[in-house]
Protein backbone atom coordinates (compact mmCIF):
# COMPACT_ATOMS: atom_id res chain seq x y z
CA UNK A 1 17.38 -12.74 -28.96
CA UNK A 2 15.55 -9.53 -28.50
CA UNK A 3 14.67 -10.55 -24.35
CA UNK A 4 18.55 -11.09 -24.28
CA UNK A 5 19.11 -7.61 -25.94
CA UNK A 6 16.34 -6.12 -23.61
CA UNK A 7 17.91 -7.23 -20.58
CA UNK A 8 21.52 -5.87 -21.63
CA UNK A 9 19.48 -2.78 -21.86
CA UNK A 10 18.19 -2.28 -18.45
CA UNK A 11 21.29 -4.01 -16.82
CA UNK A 12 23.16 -0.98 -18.71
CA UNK A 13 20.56 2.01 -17.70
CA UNK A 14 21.00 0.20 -14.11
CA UNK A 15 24.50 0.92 -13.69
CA UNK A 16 24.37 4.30 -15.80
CA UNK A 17 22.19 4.94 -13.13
CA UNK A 18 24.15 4.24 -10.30
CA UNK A 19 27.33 5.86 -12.15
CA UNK A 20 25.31 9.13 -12.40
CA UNK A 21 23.92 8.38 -8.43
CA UNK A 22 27.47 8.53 -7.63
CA UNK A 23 29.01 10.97 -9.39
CA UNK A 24 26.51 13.98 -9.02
CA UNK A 25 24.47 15.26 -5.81
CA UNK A 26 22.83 17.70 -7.57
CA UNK A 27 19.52 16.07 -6.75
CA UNK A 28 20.39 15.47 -3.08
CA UNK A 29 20.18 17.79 -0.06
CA UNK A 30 22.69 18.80 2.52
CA UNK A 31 22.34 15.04 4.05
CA UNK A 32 22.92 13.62 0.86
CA UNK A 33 19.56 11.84 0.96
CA UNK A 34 17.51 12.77 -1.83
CA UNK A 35 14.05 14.70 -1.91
CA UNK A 36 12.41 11.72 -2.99
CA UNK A 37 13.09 9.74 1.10
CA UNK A 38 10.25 8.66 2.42
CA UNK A 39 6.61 6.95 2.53
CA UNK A 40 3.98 6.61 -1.26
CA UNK A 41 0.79 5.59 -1.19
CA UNK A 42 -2.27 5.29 -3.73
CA UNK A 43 -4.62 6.92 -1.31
CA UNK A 44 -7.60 6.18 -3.27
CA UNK A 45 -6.50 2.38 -2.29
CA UNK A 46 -7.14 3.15 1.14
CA UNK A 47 -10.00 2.56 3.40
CA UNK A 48 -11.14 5.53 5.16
CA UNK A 49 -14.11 6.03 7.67
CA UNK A 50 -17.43 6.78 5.19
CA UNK A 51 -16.47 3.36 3.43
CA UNK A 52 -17.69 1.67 6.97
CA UNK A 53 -20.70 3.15 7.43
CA UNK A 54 -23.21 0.56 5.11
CA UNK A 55 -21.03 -1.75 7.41
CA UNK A 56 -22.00 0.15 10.65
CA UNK A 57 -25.65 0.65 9.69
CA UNK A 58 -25.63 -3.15 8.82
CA UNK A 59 -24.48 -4.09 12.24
CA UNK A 60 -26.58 -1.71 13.73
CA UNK A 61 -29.72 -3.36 12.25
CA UNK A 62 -28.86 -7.07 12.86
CA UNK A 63 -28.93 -7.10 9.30
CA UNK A 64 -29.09 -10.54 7.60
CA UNK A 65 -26.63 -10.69 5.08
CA UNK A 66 -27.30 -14.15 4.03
CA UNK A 67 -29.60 -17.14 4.17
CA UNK A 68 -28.25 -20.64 3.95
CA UNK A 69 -30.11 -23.97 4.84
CA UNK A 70 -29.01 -23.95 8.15
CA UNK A 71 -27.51 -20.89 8.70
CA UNK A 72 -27.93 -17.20 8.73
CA UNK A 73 -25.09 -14.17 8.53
CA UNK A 74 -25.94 -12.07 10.50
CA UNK A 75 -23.84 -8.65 10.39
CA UNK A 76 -21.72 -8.40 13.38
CA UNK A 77 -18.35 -6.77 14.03
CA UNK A 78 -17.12 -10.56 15.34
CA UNK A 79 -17.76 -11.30 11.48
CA UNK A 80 -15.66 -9.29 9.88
CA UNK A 81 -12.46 -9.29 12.06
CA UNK A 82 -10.71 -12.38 12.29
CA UNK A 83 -9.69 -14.24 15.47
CA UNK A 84 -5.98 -12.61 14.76
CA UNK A 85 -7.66 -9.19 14.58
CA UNK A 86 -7.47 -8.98 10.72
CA UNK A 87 -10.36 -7.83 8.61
CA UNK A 88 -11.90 -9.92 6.16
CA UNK A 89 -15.22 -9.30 3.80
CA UNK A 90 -14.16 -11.55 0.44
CA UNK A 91 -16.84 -14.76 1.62
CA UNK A 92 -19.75 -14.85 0.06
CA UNK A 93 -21.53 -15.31 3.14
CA UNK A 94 -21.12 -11.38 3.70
CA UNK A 95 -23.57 -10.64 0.91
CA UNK A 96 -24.27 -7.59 -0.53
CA UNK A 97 -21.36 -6.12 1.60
CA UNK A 98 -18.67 -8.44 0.00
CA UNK A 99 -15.60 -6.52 -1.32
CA UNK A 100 -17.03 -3.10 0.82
CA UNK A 101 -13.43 -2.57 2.24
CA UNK A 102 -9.92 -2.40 0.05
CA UNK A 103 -8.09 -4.49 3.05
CA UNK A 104 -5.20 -5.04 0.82
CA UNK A 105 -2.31 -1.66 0.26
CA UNK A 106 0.87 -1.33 -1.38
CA UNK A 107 3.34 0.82 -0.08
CA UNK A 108 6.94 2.38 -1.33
CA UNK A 109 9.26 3.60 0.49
CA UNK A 110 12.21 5.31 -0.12
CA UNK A 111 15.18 4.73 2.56
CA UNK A 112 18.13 6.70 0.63
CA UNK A 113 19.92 7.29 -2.89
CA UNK A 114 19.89 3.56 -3.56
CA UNK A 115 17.17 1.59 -1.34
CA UNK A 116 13.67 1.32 -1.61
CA UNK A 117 10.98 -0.76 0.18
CA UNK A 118 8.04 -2.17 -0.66
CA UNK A 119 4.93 -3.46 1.49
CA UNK A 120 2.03 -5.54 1.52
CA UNK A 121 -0.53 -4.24 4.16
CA UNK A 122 -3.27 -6.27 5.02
CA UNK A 123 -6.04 -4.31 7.59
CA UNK A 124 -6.29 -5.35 10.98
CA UNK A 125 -7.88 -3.55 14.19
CA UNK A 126 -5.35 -1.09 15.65
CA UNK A 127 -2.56 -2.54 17.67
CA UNK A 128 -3.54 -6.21 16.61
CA UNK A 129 -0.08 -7.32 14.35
CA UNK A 130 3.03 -7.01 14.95
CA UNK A 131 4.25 -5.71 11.72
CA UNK A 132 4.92 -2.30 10.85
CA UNK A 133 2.29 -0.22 10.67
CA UNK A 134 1.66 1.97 7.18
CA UNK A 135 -1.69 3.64 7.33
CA UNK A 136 -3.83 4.24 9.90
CA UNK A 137 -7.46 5.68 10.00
CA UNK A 138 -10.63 5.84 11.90
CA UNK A 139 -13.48 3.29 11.17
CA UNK A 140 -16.14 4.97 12.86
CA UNK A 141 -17.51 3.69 16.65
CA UNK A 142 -18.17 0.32 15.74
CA UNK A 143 -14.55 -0.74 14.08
CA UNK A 144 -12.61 2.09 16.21
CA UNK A 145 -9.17 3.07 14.88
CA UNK A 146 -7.94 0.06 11.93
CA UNK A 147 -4.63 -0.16 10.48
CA UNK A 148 -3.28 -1.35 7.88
CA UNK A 149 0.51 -3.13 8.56
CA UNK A 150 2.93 -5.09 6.40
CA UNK A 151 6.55 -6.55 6.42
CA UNK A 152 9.39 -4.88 4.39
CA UNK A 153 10.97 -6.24 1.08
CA UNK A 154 14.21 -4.55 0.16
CA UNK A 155 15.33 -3.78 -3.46
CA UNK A 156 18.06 -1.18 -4.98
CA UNK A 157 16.69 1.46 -7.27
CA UNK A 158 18.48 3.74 -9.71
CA UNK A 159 17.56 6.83 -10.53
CA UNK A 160 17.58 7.56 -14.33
CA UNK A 161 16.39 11.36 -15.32
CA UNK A 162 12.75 11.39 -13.84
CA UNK A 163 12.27 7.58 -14.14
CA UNK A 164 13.07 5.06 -10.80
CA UNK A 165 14.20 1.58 -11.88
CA UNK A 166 14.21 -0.81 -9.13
CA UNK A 167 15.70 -3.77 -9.24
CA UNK A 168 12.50 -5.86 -9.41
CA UNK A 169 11.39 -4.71 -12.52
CA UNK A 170 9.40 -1.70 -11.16
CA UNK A 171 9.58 1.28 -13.03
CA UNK A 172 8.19 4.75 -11.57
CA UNK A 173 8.03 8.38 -12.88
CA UNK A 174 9.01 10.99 -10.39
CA UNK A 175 6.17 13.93 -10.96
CA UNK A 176 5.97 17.06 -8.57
CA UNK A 177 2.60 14.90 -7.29
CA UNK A 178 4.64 11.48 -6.14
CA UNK A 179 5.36 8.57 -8.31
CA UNK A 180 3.46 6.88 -10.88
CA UNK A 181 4.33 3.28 -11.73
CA UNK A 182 4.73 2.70 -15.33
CA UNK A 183 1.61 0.91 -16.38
CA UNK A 184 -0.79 2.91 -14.32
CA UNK A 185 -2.23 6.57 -13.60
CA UNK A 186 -2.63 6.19 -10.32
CA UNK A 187 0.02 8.92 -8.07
CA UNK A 188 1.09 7.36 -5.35
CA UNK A 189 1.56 10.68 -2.93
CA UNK A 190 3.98 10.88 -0.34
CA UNK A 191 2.53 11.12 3.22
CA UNK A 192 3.48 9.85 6.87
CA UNK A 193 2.69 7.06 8.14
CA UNK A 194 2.45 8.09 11.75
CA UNK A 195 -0.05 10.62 11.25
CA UNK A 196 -4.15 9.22 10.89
């Protein structure tokens, strides 16, 4: 009973939301868009180019990550970026330099009054998917330019006061910083993805 009550509730600030979309602009600019369009990220979720260097120095070395029976892990680049050009460091065979790199990002963004998109990105080396790319950075000379890319998922979003509802269930507070998704602290800052 109180789920079914709960859901009449955010079914009701949904369309309240879209009612108040409609009928006032006072949040939108001249191209009715408002201030809100465009690209949020966590960027303390992203790789940048001092989290490669114990991975540089490792390669450098030849450095033996790990031991097995019959084989040794040696650091190489060829070991951490996958035959499809995707970087990978969760195997335990990479040793103390398992987990070094966050190759996993979400990303929001805003389209217009109504649509938002979300993304995936996985890291891969620069040019190397074919999905759109969301963040790119330098790795240093070994790894050369990586970037993260991901495939678009579509929702509708209402905006209620300084709160976002999206039609997935995400909720996120507008602050003059970016958005912060209800549940965490983290700001997710606006920025441009074509810029490194």
């Amino acid at each position: 009973m109180n789920k079914i009550k709960f859901l009449s509730s955010m079914l009701l600030l949904i369309v309240m939301g879209f009612i108040f979309a409609t009928c006032s602009d006072s949040d939108s600019d001249s191209s009715g868009n408002s201030g809100l369009k465009g690209w949020y990220l966590n960027l303390n979720s992203v790789a940048k180019q001092s989290d490669f260097d114990e991975i540089n120095k490792a390669i450098r070395n030849k450095e033996v990550l790990t031991s097995y029976k019959y084989n040794e892990y040696i650091a190489s680049r060829d070991l951490f970026i996958n035959s499809d050009g995707s970087y990978n460091d969760s195997d335990s065979h990479f040793g103390r330099l398992r987990f070094s790199i966050d190759f996993l990002i979400n990303v929001v963004r805003i389209l217009d009054d109504q649509t938002l998109v979300f993304y995936i990105g996985h890291l891969y080396e620069d040019g190397a998917s074919h999905n759109e790319a969301l963040y790119t950075f330098y790795a240093g000379s070994i790894f050369g330019n990586m970037t993260y890319y991901g495939t678009p998922t579509y929702y509708t979003y209402a905006k209620v006061g300084n709160k976002l509802i999206v039609s997935n269930g995400d909720v996120y507070t507008v602050t003059s910083n970016g958005l912060i998704k209800d549940g965490s602290s983290a700001i997710w800052s606006k920025y441009d993805p074509k810029k490194r």
